[in-house]
N, C-alpha and C. Protein backbone atom coordinates (compact mmCIF):
# COMPACT_ATOMS: atom_id res chain seq x y z
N UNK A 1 0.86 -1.17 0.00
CA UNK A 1 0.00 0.00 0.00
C UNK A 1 0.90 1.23 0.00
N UNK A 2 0.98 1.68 -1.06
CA UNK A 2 2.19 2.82 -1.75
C UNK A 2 1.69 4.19 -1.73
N UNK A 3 0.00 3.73 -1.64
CA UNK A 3 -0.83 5.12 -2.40
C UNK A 3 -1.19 6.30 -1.22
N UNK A 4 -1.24 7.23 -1.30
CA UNK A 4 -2.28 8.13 -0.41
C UNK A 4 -3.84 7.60 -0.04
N UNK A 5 -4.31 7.86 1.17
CA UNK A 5 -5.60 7.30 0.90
C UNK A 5 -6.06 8.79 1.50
N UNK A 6 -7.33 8.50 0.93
CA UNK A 6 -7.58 10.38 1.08
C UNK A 6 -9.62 10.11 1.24
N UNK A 7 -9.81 11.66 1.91
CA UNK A 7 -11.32 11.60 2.47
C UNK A 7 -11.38 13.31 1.73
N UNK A 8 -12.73 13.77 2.51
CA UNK A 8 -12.80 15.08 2.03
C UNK A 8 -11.51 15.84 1.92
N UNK A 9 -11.30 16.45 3.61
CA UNK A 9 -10.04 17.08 3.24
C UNK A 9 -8.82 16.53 4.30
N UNK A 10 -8.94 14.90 4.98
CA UNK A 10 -7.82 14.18 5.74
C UNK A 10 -7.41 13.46 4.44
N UNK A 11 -5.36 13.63 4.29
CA UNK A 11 -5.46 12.82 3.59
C UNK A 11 -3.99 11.73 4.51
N UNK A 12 -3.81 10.61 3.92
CA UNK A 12 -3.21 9.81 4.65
C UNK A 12 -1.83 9.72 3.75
N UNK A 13 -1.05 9.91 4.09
CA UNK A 13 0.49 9.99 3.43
C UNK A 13 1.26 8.82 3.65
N UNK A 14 1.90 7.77 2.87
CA UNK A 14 2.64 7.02 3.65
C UNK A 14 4.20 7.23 3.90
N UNK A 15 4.17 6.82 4.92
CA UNK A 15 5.62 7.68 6.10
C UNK A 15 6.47 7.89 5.46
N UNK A 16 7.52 9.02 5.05
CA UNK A 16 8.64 8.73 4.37
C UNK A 16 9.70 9.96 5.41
N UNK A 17 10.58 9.45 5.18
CA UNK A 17 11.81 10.12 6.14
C UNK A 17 11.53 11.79 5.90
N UNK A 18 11.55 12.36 4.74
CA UNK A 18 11.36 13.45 4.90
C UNK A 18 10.05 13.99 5.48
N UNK A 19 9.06 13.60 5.72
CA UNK A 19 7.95 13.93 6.66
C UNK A 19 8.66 14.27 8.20
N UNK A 20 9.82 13.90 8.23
CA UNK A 20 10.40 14.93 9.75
C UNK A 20 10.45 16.15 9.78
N UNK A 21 10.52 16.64 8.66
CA UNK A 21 10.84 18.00 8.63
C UNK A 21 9.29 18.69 8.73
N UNK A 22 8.02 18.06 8.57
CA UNK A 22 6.96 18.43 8.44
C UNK A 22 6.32 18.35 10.09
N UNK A 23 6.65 16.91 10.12
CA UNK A 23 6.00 16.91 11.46
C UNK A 23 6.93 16.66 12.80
N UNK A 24 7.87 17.32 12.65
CA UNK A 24 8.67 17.51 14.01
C UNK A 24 8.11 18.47 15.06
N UNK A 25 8.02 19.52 14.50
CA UNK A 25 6.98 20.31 15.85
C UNK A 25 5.43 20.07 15.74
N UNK A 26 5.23 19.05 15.42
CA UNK A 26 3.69 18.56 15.21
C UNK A 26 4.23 17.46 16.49
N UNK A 27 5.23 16.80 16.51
CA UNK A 27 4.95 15.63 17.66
C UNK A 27 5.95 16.06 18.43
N UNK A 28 6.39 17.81 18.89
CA UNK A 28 7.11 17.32 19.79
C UNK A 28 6.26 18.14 21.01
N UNK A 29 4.94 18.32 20.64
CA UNK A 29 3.99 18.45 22.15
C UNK A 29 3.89 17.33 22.90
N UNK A 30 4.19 18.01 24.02
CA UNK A 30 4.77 16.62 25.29
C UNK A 30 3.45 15.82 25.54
N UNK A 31 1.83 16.33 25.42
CA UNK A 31 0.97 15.78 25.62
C UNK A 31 0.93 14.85 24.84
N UNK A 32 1.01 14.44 23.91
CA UNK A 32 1.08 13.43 22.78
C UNK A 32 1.39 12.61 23.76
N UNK A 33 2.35 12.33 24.66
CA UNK A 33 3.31 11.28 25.42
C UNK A 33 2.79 11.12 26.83
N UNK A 34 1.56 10.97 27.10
CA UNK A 34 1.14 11.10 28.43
C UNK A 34 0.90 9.64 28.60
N UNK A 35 0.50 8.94 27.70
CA UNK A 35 -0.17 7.75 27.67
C UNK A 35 0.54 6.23 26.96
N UNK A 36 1.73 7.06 26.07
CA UNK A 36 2.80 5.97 25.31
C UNK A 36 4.03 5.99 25.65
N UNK A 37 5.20 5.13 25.61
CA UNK A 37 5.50 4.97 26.47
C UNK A 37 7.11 5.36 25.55
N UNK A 38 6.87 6.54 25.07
CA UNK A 38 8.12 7.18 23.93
C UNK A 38 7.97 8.66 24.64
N UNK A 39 8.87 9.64 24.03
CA UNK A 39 9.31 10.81 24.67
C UNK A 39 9.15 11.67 23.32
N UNK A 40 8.82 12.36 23.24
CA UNK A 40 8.65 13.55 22.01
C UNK A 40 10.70 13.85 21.15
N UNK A 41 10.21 13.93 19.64
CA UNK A 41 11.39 13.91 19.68
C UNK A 41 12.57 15.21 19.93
N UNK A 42 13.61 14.65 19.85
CA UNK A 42 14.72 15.59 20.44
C UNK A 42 15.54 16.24 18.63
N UNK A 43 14.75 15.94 17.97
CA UNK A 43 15.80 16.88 16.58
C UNK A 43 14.85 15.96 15.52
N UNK A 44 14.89 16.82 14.41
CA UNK A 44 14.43 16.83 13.26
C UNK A 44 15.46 15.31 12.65
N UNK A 45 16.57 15.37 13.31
CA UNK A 45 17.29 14.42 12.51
C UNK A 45 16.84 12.83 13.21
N UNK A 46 16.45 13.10 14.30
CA UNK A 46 16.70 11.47 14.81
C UNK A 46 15.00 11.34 14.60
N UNK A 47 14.20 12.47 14.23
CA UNK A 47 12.65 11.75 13.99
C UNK A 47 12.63 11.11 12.17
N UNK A 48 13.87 12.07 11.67
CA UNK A 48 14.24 11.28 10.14
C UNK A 48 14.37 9.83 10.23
N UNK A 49 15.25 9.74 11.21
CA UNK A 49 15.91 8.72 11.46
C UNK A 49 14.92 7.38 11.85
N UNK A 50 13.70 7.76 12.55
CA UNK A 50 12.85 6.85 13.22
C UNK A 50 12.05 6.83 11.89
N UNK A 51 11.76 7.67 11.10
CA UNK A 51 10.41 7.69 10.06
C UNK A 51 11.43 6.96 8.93
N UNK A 52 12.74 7.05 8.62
CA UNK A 52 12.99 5.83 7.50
C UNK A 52 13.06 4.65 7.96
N UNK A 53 13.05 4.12 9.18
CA UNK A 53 13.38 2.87 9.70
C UNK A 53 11.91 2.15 9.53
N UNK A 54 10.63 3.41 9.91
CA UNK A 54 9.45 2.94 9.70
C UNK A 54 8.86 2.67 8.29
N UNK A 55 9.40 3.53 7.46
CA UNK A 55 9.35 3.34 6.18
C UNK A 55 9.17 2.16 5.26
N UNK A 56 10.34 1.15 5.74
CA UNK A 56 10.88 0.38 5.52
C UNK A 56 9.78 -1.08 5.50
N UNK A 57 9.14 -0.48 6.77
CA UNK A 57 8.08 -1.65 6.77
C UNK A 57 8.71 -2.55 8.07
N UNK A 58 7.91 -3.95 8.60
CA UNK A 58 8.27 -5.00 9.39
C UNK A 58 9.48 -5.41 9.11
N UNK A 59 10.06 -5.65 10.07
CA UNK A 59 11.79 -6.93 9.72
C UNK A 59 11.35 -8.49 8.79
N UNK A 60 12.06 -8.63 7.78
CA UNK A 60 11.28 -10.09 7.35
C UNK A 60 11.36 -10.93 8.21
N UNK A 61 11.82 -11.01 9.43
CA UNK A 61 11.55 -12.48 10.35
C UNK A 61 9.76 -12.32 10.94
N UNK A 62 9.70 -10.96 10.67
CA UNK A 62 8.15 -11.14 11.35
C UNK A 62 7.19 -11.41 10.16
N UNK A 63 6.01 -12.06 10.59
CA UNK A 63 4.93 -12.69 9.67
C UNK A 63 3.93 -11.31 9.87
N UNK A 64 4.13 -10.11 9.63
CA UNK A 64 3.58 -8.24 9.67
C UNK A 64 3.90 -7.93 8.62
N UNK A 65 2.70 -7.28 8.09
CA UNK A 65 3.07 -5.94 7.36
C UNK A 65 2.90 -4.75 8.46
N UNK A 66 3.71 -3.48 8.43
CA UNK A 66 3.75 -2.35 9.45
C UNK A 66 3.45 -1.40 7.90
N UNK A 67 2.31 -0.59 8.31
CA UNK A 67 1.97 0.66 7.77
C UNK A 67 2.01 2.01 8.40
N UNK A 68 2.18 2.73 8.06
CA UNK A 68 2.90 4.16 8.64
C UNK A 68 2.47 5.08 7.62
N UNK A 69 1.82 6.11 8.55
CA UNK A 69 1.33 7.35 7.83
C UNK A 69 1.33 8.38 8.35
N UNK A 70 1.98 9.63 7.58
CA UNK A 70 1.45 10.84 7.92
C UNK A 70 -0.07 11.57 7.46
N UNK A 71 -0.51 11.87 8.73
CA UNK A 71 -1.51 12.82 8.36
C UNK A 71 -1.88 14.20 8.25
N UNK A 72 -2.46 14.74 7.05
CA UNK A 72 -2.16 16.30 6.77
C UNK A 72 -3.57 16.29 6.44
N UNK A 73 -4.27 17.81 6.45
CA UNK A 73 -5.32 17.99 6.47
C UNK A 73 -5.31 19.25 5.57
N UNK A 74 -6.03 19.10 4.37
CA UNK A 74 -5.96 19.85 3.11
C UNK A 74 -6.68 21.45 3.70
N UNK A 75 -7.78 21.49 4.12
CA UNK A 75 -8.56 22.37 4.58
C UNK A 75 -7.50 23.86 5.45
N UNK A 76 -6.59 22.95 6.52
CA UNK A 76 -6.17 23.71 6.89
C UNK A 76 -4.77 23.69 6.44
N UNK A 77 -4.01 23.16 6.07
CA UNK A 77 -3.24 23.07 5.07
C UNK A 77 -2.09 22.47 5.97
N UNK A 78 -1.93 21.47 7.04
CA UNK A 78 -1.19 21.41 7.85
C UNK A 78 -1.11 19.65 8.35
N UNK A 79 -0.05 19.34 8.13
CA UNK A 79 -0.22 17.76 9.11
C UNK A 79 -0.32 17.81 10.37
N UNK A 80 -1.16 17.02 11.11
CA UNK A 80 -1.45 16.84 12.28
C UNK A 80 -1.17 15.66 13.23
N UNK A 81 -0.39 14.85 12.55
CA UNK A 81 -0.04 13.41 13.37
C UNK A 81 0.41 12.53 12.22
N UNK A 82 0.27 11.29 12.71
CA UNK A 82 0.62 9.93 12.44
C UNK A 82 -0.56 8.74 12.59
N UNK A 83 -0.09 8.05 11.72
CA UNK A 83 -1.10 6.91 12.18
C UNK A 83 -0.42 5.22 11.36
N UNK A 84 -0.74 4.38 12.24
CA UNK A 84 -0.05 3.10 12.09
C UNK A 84 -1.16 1.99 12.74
N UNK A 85 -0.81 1.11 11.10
CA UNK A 85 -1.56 -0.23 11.63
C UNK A 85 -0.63 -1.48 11.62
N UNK A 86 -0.30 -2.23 12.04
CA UNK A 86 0.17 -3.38 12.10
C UNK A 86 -0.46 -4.68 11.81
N UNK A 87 -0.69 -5.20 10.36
CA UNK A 87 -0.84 -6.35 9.78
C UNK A 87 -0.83 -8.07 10.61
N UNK A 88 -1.11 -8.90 10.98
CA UNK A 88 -0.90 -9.84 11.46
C UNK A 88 -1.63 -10.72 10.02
N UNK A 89 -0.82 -11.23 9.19
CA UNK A 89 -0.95 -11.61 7.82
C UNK A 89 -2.16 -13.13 8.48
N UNK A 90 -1.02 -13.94 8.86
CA UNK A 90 -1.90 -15.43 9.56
C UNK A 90 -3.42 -15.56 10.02
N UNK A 91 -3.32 -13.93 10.69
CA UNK A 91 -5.03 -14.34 11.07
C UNK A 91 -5.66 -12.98 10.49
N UNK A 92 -5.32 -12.46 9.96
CA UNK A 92 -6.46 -11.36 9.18
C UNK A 92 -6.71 -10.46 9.91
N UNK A 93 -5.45 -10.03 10.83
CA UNK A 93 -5.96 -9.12 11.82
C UNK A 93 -5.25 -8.09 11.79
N UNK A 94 -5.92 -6.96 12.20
CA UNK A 94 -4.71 -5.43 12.39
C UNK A 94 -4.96 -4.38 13.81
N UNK A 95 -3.56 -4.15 14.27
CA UNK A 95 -4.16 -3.50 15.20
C UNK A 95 -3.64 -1.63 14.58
N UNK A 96 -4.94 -0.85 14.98
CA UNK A 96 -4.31 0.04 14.48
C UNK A 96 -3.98 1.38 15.76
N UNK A 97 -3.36 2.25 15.57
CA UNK A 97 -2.59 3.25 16.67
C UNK A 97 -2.85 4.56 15.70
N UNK A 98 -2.68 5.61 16.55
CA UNK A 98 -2.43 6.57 15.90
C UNK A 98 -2.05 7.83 17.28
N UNK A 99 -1.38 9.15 16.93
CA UNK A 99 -0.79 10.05 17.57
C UNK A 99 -1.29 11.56 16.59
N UNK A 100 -1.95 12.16 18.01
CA UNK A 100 -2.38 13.75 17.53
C UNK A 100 -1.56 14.54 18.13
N UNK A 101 -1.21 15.45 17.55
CA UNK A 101 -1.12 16.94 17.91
C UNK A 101 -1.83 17.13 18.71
N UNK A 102 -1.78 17.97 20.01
CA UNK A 102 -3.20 18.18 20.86
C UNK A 102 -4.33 18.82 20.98
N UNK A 103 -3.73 19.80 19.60
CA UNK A 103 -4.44 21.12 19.08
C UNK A 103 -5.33 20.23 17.92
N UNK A 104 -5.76 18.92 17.65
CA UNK A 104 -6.15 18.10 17.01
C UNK A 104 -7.08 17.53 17.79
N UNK A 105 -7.11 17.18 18.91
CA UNK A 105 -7.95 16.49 19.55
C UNK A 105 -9.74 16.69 19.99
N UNK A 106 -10.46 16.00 19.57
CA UNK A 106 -11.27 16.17 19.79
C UNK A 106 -12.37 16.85 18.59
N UNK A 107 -11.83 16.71 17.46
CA UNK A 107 -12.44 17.34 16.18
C UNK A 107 -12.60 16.24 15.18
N UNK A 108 -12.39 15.24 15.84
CA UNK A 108 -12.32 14.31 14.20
C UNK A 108 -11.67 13.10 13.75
N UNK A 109 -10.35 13.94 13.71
CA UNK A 109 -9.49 13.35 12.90
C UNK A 109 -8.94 12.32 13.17
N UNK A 110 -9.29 11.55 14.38
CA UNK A 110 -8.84 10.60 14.51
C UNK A 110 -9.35 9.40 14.05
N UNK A 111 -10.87 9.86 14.66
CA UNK A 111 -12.25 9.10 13.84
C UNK A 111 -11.87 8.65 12.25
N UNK A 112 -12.19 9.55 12.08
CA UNK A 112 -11.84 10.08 10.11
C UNK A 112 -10.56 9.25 9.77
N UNK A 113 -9.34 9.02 10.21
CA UNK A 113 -8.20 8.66 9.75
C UNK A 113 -8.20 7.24 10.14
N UNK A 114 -9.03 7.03 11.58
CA UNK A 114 -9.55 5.11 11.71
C UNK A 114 -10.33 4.58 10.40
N UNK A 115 -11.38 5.62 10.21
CA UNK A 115 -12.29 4.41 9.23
C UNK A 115 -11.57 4.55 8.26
N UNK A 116 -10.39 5.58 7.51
CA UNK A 116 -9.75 5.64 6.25
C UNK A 116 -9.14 4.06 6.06
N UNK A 117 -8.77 4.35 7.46
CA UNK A 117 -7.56 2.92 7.25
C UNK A 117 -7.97 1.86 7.70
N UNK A 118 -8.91 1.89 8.11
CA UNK A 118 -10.03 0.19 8.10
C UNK A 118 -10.80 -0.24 7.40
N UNK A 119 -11.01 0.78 6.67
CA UNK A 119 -11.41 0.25 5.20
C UNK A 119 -10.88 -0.07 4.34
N UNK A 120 -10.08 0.32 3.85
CA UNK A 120 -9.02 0.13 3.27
C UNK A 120 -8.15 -1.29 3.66
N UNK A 121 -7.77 -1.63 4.70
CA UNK A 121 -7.35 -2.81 5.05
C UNK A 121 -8.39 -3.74 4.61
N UNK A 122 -9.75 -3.28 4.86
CA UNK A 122 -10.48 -4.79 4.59
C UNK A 122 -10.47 -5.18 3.30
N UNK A 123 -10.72 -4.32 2.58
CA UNK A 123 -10.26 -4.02 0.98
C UNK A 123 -8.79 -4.70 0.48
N UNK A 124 -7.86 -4.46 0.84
CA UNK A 124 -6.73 -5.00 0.38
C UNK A 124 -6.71 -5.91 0.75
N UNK A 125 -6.35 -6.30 2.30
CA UNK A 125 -6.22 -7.41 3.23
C UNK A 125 -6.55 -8.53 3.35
N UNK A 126 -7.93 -7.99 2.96
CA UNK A 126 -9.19 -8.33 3.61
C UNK A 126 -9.43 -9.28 5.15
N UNK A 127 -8.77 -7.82 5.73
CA UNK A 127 -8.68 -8.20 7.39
C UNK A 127 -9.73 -8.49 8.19
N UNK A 128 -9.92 -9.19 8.88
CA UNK A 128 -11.78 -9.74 9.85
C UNK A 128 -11.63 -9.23 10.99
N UNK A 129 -10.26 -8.78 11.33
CA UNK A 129 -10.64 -7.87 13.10
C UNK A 129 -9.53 -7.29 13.52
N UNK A 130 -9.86 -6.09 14.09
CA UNK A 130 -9.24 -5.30 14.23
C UNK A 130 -9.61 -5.11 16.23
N UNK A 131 -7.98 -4.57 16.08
CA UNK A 131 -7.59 -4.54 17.68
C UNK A 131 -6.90 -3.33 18.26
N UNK A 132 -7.08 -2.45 18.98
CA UNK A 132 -6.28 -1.43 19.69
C UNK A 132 -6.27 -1.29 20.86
N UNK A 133 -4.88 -1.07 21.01
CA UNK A 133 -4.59 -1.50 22.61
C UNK A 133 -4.28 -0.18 23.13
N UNK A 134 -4.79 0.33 24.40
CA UNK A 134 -4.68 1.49 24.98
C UNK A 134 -4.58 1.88 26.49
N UNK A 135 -3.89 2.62 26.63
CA UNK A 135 -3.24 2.87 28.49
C UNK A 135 -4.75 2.82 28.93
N UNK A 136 -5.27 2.60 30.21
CA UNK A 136 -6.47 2.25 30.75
C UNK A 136 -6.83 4.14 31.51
N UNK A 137 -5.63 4.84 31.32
CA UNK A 137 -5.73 6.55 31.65
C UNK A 137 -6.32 7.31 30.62
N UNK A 138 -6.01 6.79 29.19
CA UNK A 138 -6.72 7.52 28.21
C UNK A 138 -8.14 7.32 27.97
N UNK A 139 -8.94 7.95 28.57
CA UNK A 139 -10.43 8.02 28.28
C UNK A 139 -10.61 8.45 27.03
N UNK A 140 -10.27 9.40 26.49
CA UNK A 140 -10.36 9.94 25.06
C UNK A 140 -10.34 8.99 24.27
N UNK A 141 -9.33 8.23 23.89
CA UNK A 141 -9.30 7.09 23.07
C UNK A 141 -10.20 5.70 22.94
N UNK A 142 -10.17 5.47 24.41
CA UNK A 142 -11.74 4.54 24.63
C UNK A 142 -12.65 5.31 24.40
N UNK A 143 -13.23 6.16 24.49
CA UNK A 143 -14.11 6.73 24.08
C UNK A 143 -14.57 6.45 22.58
N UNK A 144 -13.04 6.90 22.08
CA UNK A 144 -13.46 7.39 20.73
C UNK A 144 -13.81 5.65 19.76
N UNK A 145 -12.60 4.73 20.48
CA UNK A 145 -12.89 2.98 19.69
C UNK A 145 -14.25 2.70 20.12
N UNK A 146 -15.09 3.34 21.19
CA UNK A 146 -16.26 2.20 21.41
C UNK A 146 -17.04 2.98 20.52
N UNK A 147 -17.26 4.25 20.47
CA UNK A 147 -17.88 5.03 19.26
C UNK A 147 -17.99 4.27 18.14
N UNK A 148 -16.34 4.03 17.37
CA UNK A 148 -16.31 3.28 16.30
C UNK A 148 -17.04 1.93 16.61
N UNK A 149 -17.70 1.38 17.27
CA UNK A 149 -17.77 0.01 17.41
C UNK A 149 -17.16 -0.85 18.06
N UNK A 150 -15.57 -0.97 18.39
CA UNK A 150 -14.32 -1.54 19.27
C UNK A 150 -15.56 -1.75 20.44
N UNK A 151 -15.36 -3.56 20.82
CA UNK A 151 -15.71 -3.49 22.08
C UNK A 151 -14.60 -4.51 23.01
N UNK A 152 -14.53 -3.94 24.26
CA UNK A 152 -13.56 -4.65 25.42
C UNK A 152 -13.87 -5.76 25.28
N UNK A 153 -12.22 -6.29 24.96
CA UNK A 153 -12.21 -7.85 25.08
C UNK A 153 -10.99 -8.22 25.70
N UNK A 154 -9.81 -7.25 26.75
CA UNK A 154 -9.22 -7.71 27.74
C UNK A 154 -8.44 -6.49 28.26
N UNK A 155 -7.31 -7.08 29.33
CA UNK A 155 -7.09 -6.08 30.45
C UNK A 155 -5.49 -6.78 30.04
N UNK A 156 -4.15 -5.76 30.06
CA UNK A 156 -3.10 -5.94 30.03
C UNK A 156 -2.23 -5.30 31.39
N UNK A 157 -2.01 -5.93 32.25
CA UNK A 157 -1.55 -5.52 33.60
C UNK A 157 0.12 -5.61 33.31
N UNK A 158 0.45 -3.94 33.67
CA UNK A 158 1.65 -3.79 33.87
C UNK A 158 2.39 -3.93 32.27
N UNK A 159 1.45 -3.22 31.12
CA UNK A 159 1.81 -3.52 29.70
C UNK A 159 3.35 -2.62 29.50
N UNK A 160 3.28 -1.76 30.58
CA UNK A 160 4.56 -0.98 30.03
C UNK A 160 4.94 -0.38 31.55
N UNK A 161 6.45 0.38 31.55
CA UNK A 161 6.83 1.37 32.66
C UNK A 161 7.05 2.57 32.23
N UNK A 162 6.52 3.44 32.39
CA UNK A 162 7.03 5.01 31.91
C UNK A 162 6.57 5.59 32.73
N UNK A 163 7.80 7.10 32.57
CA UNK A 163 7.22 7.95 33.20
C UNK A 163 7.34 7.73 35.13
N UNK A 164 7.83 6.69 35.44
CA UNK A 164 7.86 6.15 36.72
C UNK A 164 7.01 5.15 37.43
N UNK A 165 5.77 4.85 36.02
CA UNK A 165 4.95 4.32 37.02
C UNK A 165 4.72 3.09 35.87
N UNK A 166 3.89 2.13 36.36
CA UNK A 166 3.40 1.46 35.71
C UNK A 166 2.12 1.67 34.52
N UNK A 167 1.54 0.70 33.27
CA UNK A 167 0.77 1.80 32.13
C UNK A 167 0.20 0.36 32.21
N UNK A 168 -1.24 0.01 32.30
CA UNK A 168 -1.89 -1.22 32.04
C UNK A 168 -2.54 -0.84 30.62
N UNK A 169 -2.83 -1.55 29.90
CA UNK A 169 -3.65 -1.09 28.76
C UNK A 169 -5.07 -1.99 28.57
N UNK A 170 -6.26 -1.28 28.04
CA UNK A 170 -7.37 -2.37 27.92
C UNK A 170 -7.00 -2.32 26.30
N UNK A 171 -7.83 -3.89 26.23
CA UNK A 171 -8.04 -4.29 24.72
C UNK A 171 -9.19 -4.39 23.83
N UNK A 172 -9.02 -3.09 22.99
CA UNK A 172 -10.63 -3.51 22.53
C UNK A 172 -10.53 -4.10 21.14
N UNK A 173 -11.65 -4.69 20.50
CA UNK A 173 -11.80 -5.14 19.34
C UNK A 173 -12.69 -4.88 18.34
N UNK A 174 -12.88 -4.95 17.22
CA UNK A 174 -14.30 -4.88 16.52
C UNK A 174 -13.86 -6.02 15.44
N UNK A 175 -14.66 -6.15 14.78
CA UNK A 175 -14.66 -7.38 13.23
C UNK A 175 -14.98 -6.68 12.41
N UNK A 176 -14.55 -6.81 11.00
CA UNK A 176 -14.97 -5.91 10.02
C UNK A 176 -15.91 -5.35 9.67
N UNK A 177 -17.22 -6.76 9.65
CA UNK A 177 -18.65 -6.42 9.46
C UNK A 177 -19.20 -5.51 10.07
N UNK A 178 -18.20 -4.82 11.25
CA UNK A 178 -18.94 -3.78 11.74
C UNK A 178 -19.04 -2.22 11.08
N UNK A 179 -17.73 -2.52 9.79
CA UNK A 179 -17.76 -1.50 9.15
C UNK A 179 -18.31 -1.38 7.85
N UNK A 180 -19.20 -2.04 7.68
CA UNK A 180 -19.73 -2.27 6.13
C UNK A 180 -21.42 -2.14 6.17
């Protein structure tokens, strides 16, 4: 998946190293990082550095495709984040993630840039369920998967350490048919 996938005016870019230079002060608001368990970056060069590695796609020892996108929004003429799904080829499954700007939140675009890319997966893929895993602190984000349909189907204790403390994440799910 090489192409742009595009809506009214979100369109979905796929990741390429020079998108650091676009969205470096797009992700280096510290709120972005309240809930994942990464640090905003420290230079235009080492977010190059992370966006060609992502570029690249999964390592071939893994049975993944990794998709990576920037997102820019035609209307206002500006990218506003990222967004990534992770392929699990064997069982038809993807989990997908994504990261706003904070000045983004709560308008949309996150919504808008999920169904871009879950449709689209079922379409190519033709993936049967989809999974996102999320710190059990972010209400926003649960919020926004049960909206889409995502419903709780488990509890990850002690999924990460940041920040000093421990980060549990719940697991929600949906199946495709929920998007058709």
């Amino acid at each position: 998946m090489s192409e742009k996938i595009t809506s009214k005016s979100l369109m979905l870019e796929p990741l390429k190293k020079d998108h650091a230079s676009r969205l470096f002060e797009v992700l280096k608001d510290p709120k972005i990082y309240n809930y994942i368990p990464e640090n905003p970056p420290t230079s235009e060069e080492t977010l190059a550095n992370k966006f060609d590695v992502l570029s690249k796609g999964a390592p071939s020892h893994l049975d993944e495709i990794w998709l990576n996108y920037a997102l820019y929004d035609s209307e206002i003429s500006q990218y506003i984040g990222t967004l990534q799904a992770t392929i699990f080829m064997n069982d038809k499954k993807a989990s997908v993630a994504y990261i706003l700007n904070s000045n983004y939140w709560g308008k949309g675009y996150a919504t808008q840039a999920l169904l871009l890319i879950i449709n689209r997966l079922i379409e190519e893929y033709e993936i049967i369920e989809f999974e996102a895993y999320i710190d059990t602190r972010n209400i926003k984000s649960i919020e926004l998967v049960k909206r889409l349909g995502f419903e709780y189907t488990g509890f990850e204790e002690n999924a990460d350490f940041f920040r000093g403390e421990p980060s549990h994440e719940y697991i929600y799910t949906a199946e495709a048919k929920k998007f058709r």
